[in-house]
N, C-alpha and C. Protein backbone atom coordinates (compact mmCIF):
# COMPACT_ATOMS: atom_id res chain seq x y z
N UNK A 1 15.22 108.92 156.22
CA UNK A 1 16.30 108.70 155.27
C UNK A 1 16.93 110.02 154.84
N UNK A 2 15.82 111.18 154.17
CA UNK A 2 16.54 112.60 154.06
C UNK A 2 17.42 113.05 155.09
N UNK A 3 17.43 112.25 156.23
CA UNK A 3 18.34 112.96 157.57
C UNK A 3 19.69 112.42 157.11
N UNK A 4 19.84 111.37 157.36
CA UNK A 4 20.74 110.47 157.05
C UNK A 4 21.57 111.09 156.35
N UNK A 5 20.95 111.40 154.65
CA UNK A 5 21.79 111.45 153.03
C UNK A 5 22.48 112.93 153.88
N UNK A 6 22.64 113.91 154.55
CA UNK A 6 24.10 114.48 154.98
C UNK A 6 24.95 113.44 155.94
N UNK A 7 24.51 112.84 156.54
CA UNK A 7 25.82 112.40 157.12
C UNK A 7 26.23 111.27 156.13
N UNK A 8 25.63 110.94 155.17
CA UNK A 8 26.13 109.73 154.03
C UNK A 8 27.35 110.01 153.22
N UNK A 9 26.77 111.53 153.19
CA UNK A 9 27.39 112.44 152.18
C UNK A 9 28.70 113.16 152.80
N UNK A 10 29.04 113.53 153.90
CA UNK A 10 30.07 113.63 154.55
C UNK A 10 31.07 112.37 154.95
N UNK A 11 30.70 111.30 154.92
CA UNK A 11 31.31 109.78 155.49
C UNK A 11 32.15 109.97 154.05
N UNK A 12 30.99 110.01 152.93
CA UNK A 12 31.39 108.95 151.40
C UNK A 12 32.31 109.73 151.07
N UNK A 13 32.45 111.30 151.76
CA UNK A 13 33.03 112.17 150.62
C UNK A 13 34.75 112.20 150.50
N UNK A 14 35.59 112.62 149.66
CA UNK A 14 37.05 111.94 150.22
C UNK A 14 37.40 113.41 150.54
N UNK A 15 38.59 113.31 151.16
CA UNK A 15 38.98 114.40 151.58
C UNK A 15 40.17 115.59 151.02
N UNK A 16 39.47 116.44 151.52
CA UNK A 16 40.07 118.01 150.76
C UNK A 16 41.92 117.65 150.71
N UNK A 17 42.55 117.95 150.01
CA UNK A 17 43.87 118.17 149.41
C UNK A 17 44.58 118.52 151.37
N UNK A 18 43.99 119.72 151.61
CA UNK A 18 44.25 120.43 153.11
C UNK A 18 44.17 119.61 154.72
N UNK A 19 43.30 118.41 154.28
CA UNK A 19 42.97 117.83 155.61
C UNK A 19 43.66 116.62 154.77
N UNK A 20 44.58 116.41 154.14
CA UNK A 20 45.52 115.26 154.40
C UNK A 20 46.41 115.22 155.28
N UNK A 21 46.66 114.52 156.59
CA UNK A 21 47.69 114.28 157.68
C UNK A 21 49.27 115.28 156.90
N UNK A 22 49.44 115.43 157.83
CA UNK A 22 51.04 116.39 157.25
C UNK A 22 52.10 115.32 157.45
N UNK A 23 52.41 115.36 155.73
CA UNK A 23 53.33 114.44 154.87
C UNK A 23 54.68 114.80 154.69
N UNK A 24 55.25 115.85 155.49
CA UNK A 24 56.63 116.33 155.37
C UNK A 24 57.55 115.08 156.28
N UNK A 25 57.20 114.21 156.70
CA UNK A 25 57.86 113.39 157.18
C UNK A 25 57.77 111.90 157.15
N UNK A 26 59.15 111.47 156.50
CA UNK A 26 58.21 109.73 156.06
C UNK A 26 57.78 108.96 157.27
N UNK A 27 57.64 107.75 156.91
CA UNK A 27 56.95 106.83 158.02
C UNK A 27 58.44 106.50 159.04
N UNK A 28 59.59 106.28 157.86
CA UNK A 28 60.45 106.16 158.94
C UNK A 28 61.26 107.15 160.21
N UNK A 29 61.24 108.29 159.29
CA UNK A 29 61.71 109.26 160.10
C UNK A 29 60.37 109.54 161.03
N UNK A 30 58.68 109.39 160.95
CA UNK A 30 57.94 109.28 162.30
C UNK A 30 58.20 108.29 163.28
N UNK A 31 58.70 107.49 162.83
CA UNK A 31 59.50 106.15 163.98
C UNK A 31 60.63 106.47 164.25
N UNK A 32 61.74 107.07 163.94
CA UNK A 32 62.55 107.62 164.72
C UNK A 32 62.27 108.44 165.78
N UNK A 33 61.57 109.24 165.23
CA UNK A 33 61.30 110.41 166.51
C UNK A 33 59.99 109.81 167.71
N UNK A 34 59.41 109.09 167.37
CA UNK A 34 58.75 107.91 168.46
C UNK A 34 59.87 107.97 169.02
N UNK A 35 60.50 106.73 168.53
CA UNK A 35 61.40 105.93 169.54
C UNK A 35 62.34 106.96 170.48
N UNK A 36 62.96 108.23 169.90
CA UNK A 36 63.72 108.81 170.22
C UNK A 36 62.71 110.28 171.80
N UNK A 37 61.70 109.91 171.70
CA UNK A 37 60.37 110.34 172.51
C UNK A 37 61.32 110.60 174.18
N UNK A 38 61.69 109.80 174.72
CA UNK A 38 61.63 109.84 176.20
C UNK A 38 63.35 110.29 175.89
N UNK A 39 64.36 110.75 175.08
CA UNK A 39 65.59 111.22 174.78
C UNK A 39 65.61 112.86 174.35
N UNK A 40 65.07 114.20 175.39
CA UNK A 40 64.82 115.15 174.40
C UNK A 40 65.95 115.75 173.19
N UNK A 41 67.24 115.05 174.11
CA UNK A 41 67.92 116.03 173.38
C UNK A 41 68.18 115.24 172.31
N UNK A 42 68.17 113.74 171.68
CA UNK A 42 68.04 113.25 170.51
C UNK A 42 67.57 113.38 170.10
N UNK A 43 66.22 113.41 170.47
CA UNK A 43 64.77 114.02 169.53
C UNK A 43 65.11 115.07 168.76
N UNK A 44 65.68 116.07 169.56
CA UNK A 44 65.99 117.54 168.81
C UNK A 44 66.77 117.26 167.36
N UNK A 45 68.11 116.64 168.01
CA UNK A 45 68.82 116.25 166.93
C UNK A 45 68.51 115.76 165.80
N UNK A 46 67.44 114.88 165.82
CA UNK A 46 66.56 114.02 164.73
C UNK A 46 66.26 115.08 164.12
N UNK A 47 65.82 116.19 164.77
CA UNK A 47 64.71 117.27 163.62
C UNK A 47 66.12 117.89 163.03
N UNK A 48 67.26 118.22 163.84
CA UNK A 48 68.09 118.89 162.96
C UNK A 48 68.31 118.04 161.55
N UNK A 49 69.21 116.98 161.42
CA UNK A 49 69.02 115.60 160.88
C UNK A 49 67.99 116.04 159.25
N UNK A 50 66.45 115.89 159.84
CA UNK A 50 65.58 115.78 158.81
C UNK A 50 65.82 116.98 157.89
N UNK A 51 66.26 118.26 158.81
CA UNK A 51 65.77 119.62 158.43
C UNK A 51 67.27 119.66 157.50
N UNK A 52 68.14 119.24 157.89
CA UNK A 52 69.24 118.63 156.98
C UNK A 52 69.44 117.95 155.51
N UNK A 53 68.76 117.05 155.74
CA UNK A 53 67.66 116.45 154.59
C UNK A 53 67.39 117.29 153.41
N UNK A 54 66.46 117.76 154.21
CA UNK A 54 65.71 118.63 153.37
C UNK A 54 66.65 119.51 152.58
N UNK A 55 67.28 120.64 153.08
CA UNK A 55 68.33 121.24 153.51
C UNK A 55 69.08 121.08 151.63
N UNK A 56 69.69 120.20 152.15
CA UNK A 56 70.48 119.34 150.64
C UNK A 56 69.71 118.87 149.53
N UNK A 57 68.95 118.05 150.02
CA UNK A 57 67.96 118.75 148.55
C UNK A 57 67.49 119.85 147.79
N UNK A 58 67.10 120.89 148.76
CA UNK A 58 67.20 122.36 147.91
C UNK A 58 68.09 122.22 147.20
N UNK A 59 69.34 122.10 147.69
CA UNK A 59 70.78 122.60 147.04
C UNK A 59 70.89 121.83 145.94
N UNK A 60 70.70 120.55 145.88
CA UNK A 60 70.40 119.50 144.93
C UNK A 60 69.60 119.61 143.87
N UNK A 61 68.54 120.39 143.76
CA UNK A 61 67.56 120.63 142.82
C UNK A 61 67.89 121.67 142.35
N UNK A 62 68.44 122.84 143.22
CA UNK A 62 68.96 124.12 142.43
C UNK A 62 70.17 123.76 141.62
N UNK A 63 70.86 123.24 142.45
CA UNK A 63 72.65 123.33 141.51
C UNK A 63 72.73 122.33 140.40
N UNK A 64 71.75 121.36 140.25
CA UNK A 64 71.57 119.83 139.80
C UNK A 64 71.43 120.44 138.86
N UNK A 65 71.06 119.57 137.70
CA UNK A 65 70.25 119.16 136.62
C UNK A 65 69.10 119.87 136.37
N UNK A 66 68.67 120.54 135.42
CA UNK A 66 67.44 121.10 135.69
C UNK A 66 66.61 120.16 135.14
N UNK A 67 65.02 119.81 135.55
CA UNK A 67 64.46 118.65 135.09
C UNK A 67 63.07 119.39 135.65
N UNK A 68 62.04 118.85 134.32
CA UNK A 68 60.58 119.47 134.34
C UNK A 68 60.27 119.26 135.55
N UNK A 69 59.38 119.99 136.09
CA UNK A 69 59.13 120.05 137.59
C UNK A 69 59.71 120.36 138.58
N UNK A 70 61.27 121.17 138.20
CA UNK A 70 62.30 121.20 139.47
C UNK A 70 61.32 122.51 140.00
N UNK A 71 60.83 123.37 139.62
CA UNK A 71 60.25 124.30 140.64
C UNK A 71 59.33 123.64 141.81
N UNK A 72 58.28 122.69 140.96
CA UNK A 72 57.32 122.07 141.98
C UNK A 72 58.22 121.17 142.84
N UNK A 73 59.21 121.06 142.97
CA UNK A 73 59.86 119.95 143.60
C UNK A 73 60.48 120.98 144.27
N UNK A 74 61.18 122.00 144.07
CA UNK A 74 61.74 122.63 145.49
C UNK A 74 60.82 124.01 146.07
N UNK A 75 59.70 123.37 145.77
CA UNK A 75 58.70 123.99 146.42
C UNK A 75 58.05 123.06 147.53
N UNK A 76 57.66 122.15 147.32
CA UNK A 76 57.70 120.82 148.02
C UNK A 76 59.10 120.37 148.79
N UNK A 77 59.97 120.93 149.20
CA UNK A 77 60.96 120.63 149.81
C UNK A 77 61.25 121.71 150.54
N UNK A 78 60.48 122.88 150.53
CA UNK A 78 60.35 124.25 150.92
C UNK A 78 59.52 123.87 152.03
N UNK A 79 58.37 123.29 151.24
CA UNK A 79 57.20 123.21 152.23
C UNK A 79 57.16 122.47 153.71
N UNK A 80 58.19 120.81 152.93
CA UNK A 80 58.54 120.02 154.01
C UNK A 80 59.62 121.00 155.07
N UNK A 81 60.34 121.58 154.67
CA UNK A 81 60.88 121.64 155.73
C UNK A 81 60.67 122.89 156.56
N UNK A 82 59.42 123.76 156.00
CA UNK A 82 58.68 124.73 157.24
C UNK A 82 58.07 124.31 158.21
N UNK A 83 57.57 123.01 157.84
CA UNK A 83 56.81 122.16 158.59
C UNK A 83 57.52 121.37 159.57
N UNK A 84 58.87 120.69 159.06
CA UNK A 84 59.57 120.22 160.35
C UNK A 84 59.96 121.00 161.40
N UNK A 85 60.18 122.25 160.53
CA UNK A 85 61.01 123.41 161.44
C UNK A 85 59.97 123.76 162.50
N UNK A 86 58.64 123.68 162.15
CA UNK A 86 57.75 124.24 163.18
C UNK A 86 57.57 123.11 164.38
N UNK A 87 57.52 121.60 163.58
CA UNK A 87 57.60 120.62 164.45
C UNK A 87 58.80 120.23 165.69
N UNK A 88 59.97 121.15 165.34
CA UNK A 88 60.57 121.16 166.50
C UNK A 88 60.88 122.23 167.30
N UNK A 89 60.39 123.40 167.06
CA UNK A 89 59.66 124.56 167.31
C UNK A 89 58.67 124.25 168.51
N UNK A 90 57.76 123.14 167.94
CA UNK A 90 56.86 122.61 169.45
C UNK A 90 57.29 122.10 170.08
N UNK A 91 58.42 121.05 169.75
CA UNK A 91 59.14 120.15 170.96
C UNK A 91 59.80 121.13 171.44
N UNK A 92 60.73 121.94 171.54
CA UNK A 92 61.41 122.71 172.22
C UNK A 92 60.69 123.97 173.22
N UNK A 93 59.23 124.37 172.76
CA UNK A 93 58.37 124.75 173.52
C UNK A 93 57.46 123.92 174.34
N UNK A 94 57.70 122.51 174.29
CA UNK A 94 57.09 121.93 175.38
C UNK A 94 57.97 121.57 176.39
N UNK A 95 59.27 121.44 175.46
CA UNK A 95 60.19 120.83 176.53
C UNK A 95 60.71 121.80 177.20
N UNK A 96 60.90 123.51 177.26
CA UNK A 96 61.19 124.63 177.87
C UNK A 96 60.89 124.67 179.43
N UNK A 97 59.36 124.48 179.71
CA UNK A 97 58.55 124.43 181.00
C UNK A 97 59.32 123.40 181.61
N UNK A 98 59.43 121.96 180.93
CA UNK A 98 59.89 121.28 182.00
C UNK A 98 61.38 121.18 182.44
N UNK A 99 62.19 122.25 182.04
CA UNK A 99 63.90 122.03 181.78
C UNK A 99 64.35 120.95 181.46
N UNK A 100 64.10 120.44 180.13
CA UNK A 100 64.56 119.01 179.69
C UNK A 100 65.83 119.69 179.24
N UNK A 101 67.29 119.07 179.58
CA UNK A 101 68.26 119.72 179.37
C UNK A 101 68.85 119.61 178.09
N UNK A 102 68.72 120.77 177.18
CA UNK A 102 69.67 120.67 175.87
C UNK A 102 70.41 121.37 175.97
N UNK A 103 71.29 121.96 176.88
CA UNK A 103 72.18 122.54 176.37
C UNK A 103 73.38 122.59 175.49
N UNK A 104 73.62 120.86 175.22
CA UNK A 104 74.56 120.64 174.41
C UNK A 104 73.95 120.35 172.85
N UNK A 105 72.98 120.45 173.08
CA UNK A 105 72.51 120.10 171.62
C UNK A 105 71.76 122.06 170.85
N UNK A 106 71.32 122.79 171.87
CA UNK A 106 70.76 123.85 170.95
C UNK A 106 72.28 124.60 170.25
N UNK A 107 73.59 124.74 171.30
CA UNK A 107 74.02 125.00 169.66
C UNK A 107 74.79 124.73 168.69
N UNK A 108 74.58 123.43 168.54
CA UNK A 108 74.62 122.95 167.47
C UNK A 108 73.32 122.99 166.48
N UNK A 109 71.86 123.58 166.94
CA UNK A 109 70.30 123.50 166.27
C UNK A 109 71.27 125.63 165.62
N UNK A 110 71.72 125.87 166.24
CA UNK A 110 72.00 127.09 166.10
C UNK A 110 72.90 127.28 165.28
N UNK A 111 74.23 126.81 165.11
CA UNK A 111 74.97 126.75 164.00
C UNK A 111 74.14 126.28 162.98
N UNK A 112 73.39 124.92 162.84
CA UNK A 112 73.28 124.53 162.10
C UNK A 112 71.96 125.47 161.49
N UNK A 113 71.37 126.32 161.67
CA UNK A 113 70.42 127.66 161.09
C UNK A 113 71.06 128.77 160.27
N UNK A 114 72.44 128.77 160.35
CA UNK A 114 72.48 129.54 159.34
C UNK A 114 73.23 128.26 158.25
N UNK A 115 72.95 126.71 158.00
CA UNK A 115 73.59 126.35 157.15
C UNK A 115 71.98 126.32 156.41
N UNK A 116 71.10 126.23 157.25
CA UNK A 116 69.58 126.19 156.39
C UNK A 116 69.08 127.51 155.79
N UNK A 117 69.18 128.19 156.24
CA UNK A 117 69.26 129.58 155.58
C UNK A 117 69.69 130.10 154.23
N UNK A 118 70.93 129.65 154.34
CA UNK A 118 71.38 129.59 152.89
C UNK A 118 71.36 128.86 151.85
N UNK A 119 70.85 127.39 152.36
CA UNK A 119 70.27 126.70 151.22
C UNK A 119 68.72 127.10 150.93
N UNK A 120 68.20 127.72 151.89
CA UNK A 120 66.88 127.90 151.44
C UNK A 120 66.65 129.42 150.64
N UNK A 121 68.02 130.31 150.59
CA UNK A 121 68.31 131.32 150.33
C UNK A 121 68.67 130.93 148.48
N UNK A 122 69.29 129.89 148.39
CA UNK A 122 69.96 129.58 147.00
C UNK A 122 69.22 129.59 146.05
N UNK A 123 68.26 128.96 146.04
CA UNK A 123 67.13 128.72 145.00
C UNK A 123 67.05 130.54 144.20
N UNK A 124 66.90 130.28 142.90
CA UNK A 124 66.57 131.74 142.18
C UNK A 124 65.10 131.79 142.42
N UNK A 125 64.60 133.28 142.61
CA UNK A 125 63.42 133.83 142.58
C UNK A 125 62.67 133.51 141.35
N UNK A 126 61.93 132.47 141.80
CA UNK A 126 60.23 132.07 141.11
C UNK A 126 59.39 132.00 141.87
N UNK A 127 57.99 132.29 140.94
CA UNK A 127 56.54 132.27 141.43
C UNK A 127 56.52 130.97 141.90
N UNK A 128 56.72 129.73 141.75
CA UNK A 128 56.52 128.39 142.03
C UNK A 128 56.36 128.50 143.65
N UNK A 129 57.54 128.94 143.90
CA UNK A 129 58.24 128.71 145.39
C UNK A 129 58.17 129.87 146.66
N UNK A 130 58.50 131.30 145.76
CA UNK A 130 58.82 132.59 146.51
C UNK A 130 57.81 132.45 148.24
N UNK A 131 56.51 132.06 148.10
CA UNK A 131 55.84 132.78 149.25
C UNK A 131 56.35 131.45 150.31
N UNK A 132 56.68 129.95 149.63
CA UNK A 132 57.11 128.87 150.60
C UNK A 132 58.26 129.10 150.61
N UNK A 133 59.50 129.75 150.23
CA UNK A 133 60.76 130.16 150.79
C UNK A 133 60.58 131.18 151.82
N UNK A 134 60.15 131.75 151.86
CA UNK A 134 59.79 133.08 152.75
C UNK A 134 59.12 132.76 154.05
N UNK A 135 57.93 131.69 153.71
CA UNK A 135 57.90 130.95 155.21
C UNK A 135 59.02 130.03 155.57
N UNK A 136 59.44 129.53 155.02
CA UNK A 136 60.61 128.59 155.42
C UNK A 136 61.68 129.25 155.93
N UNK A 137 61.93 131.02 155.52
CA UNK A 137 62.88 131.84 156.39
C UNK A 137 62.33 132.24 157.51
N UNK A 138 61.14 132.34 157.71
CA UNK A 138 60.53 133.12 158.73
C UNK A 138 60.42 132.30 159.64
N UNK A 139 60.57 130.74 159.29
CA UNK A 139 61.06 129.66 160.54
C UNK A 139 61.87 129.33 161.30
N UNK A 140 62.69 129.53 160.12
CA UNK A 140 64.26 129.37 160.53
C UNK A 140 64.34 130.64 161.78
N UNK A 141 63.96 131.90 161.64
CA UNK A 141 64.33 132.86 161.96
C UNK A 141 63.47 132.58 163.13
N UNK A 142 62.64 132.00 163.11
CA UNK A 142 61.98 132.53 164.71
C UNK A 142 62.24 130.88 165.24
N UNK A 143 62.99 130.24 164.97
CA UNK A 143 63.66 128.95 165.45
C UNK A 143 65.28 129.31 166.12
N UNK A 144 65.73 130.34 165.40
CA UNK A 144 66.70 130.82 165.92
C UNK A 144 66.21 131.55 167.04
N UNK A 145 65.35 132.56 167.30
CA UNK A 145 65.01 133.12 168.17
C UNK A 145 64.76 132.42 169.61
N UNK A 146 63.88 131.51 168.95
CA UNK A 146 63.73 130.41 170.00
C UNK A 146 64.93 129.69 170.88
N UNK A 147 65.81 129.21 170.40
CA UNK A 147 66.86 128.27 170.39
C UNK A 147 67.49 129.52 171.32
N UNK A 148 67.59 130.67 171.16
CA UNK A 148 68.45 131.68 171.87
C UNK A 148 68.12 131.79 172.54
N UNK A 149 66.85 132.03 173.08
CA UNK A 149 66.40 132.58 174.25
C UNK A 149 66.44 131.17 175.49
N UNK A 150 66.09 130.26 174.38
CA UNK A 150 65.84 128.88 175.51
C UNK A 150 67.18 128.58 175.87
N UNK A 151 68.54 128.48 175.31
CA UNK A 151 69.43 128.71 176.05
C UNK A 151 69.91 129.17 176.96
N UNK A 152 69.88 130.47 176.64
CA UNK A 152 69.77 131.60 178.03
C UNK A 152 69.21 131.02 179.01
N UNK A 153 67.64 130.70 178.85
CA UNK A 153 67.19 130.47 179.95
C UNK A 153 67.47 128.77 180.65
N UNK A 154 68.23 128.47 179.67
CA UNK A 154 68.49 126.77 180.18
C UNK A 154 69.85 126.96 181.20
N UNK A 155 70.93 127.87 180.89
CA UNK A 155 71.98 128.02 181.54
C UNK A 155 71.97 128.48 183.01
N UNK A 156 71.02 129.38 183.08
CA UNK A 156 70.66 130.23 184.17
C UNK A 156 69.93 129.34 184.74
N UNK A 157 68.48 128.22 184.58
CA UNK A 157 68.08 127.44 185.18
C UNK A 157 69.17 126.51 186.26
N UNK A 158 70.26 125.89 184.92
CA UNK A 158 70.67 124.76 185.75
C UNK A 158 71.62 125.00 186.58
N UNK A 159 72.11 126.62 186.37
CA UNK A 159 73.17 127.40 187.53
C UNK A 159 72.46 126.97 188.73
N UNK A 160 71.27 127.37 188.47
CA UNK A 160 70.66 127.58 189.84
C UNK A 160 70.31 126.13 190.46
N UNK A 161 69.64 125.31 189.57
CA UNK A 161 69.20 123.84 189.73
C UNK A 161 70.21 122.72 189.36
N UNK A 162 71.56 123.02 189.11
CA UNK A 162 72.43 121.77 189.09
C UNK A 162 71.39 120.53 189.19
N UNK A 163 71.66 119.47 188.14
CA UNK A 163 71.54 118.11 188.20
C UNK A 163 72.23 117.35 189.02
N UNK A 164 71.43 116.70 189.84
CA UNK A 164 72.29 115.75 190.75
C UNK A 164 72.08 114.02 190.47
N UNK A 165 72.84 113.57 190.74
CA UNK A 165 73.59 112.18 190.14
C UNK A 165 72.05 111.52 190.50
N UNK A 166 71.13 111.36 191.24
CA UNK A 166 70.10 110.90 191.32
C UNK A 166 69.10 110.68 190.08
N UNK A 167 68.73 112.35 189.76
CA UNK A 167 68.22 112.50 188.57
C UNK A 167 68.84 113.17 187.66
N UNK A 168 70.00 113.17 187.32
CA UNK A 168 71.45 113.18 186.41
C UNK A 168 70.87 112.31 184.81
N UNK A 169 69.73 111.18 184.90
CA UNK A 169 69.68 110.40 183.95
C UNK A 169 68.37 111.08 183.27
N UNK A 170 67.74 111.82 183.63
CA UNK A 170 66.49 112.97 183.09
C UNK A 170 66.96 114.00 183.05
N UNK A 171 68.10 114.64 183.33
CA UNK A 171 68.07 115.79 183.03
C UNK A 171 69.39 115.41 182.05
N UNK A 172 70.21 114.66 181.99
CA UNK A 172 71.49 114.81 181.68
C UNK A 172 71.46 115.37 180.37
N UNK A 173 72.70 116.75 180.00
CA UNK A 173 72.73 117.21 178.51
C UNK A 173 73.42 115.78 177.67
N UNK A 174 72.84 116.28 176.33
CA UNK A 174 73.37 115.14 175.36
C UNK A 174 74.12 116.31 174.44
């Protein structure tokens, strides 16, 4: 039985604040991006979309109303959207290897980085938020990086590899 009472005690115990599933995205927007799964370059779009979202709410909580808790709240809207940003950060690094074609969609992910920038720039300097704005730039910024380089290398790919009307429907830009 003394063996047992640790694994009793690990089953019963609830879990740390840190190992809750990552909540920056509701249930519906995880069913969009399901469904949108075998579409890369919609997929992408979706994350622009969320990161959009987000995006306007900063701006919303800063320029708004001030109301108890607006720091914890655009700190939490900081947070969500470092987290999306990284989440399409991976789709675009998985989808790189296989030349899933975005070229019509990264730049528009690219314009639309410096409209996130500056909302995540707006907020006034508080302790609440400062070190989750700062990751949330340092996303943006190496999302831009990303987005640039994978261009480059998407243009030069399909110079060379033109899509042909066969498989025109997997590679086709959106």
């Amino acid at each position: 039985m003394l063996k047992l009472l640790p694994l009793l005690l690990l089953i019963l115990t609830p879990p740390l604040h840190a190992q809750h599933p990552d909540n920056a995205l509701s249930e519906g927007e995880v069913e969009k991006l399901r469904e949108s799964a075998p579409e890369p370059a919609a997929r992408v779009l979706l994350f622009s979309a969320f990161l959009d979202q987000r995006a306007k709410e900063i701006l919303t909580l800063t320029t708004g109303r001030r109301h108890a808790g607006r720091e914890e709240d655009i700190h939490d809207q900081l947070e969500q959207f470092s987290s999306i940003a990284n989440d399409l950060e991976d789709n675009l690094e998985d989808y790189a290897p296989r030349h899933k074609d975005l070229r019509k969609s990264i730049p528009k992910l690219l314009a639309a980085t410096d409209r996130w920038q500056t909302a995540v720039k707006t907020p006034p300097d508080h302790d609440a938020y400062n070190v989750s704005r700062r990751l949330a730039l340092e996303a943006i910024t190496d999302l831009r990086e990303d987005l640039t380089k994978l261009l480059e290398d998407q243009k030069a790919y399909f110079q060379l590899h033109p899509p042909n009307k066969e498989n025109k429907q997997d590679s086709k830009p959106e």
